[in-house]
Each structure stands twice: as structure tokens, then as C-alpha cells.
Protein backbone atom coordinates (compact mmCIF):
# COMPACT_ATOMS: atom_id res chain seq x y z
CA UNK A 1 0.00 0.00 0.00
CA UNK A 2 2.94 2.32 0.95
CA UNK A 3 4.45 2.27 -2.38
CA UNK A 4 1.28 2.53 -4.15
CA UNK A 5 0.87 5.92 -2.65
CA UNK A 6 4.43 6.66 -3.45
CA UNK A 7 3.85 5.56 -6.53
CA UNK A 8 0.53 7.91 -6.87
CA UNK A 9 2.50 10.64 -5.40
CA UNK A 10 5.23 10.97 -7.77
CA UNK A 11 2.37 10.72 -10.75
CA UNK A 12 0.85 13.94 -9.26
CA UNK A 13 4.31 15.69 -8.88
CA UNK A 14 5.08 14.81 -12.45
CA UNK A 15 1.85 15.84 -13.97
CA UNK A 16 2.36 19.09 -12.25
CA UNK A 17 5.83 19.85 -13.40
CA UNK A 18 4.65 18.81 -16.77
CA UNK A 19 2.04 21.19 -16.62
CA UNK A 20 4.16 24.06 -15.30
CA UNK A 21 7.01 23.30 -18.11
CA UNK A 22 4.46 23.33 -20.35
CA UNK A 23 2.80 26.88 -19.33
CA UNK A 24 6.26 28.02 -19.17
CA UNK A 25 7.11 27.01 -22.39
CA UNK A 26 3.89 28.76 -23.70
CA UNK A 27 4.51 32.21 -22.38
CA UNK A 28 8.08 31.92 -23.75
CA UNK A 29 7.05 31.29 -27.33
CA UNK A 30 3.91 33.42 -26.87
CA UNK A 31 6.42 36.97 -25.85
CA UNK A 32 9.36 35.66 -28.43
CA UNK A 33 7.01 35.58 -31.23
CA UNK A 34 4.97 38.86 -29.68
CA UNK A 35 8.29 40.42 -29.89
CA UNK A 36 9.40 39.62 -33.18
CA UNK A 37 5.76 40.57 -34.65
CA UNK A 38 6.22 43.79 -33.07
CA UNK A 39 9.71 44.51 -34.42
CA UNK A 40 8.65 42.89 -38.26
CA UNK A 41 5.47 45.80 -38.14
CA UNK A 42 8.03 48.81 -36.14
CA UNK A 43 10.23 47.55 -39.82
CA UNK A 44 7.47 47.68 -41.97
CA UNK A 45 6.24 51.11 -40.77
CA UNK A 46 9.33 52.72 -41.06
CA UNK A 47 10.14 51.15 -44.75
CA UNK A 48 6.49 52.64 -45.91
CA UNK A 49 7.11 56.21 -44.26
CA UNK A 50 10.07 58.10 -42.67
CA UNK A 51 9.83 59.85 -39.38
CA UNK A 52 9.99 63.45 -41.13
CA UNK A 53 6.86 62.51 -43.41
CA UNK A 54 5.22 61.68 -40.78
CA UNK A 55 5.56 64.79 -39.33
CA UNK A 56 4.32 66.44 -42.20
CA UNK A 57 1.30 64.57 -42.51
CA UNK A 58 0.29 65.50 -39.10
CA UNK A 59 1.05 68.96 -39.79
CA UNK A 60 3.46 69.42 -36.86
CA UNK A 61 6.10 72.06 -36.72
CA UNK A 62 9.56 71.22 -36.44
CA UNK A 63 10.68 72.98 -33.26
CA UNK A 64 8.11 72.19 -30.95
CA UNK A 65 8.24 69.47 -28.89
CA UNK A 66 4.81 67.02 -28.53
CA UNK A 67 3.73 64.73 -25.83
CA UNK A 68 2.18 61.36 -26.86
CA UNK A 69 -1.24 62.66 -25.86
CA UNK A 70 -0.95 65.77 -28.32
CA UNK A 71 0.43 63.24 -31.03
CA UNK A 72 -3.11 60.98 -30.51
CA UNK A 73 -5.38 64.14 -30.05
CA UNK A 74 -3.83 65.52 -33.55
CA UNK A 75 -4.02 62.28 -35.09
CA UNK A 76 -7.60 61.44 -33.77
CA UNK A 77 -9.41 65.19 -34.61
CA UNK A 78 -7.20 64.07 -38.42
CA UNK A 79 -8.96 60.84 -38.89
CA UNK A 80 -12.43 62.71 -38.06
CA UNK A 81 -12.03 65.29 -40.65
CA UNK A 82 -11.48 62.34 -42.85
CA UNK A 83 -14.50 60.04 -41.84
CA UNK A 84 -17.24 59.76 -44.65
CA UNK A 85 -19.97 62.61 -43.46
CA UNK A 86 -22.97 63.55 -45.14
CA UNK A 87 -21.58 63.93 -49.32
CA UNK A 88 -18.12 63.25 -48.49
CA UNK A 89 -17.18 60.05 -48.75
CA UNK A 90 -14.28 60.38 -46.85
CA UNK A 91 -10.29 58.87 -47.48
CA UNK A 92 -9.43 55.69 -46.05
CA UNK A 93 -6.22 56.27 -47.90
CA UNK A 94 -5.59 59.16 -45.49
CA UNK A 95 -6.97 57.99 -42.00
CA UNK A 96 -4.37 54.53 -43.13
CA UNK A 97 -1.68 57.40 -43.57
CA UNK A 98 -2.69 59.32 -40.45
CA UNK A 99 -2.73 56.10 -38.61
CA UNK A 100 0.47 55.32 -39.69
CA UNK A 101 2.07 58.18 -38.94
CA UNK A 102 1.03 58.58 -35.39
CA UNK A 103 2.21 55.16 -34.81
CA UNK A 104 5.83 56.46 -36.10
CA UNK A 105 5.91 59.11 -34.42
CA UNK A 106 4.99 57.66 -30.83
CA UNK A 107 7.22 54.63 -30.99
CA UNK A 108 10.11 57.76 -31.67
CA UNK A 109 8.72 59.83 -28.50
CA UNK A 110 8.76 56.45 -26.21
CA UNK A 111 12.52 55.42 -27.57
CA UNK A 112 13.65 59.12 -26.73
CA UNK A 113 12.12 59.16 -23.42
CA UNK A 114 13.64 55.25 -22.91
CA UNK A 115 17.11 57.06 -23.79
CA UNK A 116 17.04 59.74 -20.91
């Protein structure tokens, strides 16, 4: 009986460290692959537009300096002017561009602020 139980026991213990390896594991692959996604799209982004075009298409001048917030609140009242609305039809061309560019320009602002 005593080494059925130890026998029982040591199932259990290696169930749960199977399980645990295994959520591990998961996470692991599940952030790697996050991460590489992330940095694949950051390339992608940057190959379709350049940091100073973005600029431009959100209209901002060159020697002021603009917190994230003021980068989404341009970029959101930009994508509104460019909704369809009564007889315009609107430019999903230039919300994708608008969209695009405010993603740019934030992932610059949050690697400067990583910097200092």
C-alpha cells in the first residue's frame, strides 16, 4: 500500500511539473514571437514612411516638442475630418496614412524618453 501511494505521489508531482514546463514554455514562445511581430510591423512602418513625413502629414512644426497625448489628439481630430460625413465620402487612404504616422511618431517619443 505504501508504495502505491508513493507511486501515486510521484504521478501527481510529475503531472504538475509537466504542466508548469508546459505553461512556461507557452509564455516563452507566446512573448518571443509577440516580440518579433512587433519589431517585423516597427520595420514595416518605417520602410512605408520616414519619421519626417510623418511629421508632415500631421502637420506638426519642427521645433516644438509634442507629448504622446498631443500626437493621438492631432491624429484622432485628423482621422475625423477624414470620416465619410454627409456627401463626403471620406479617405481611407488618409486615416491609413494618419494612422500610420502617429504610430511612427509615438514609438520615436517612447525610444527618446527610454534614452534619458
Amino acid at each position: 500500500m505504501n508504495t502505491f501511494k508513493t507511486i501515486r505521489l510521484l504521478g501527481k508531482l510529475f503531472s504538475i511539473t509537466t504542466k508548469s514546463i508546459h505553461i512556461v514554455t507557452k509564455r516563452y514562445i507566446k512573448d518571443f514571437y509577440k516580440d518579433r511581430i512587433k519589431k517585423a510591423l516597427s520595420f514595416n512602418i518605417r520602410k512605408r514612411m520616414t519619421l519626417n513625413e510623418a511629421k508632415i502629414i500631421l502637420g506638426l512644426s519642427q521645433g516644438l516638442k509634442y507629448s504622446k497625448e498631443d500626437i493621438k489628439n492631432i491624429a484622432k481630430r485628423m482621422f475625423e475630418l477624414n470620416e465619410t460625413s454627409g456627401k463626403y465620402r471620406g479617405s481611407p487612404y488618409i486615416q491609413e496614412k494618419i494612422l500610420i504616422a502617429k504610430k511612427l511618431i509615438i514609438e520615436e517619443l517612447i525610444k527618446k524618453s527610454k534614452l534619458m
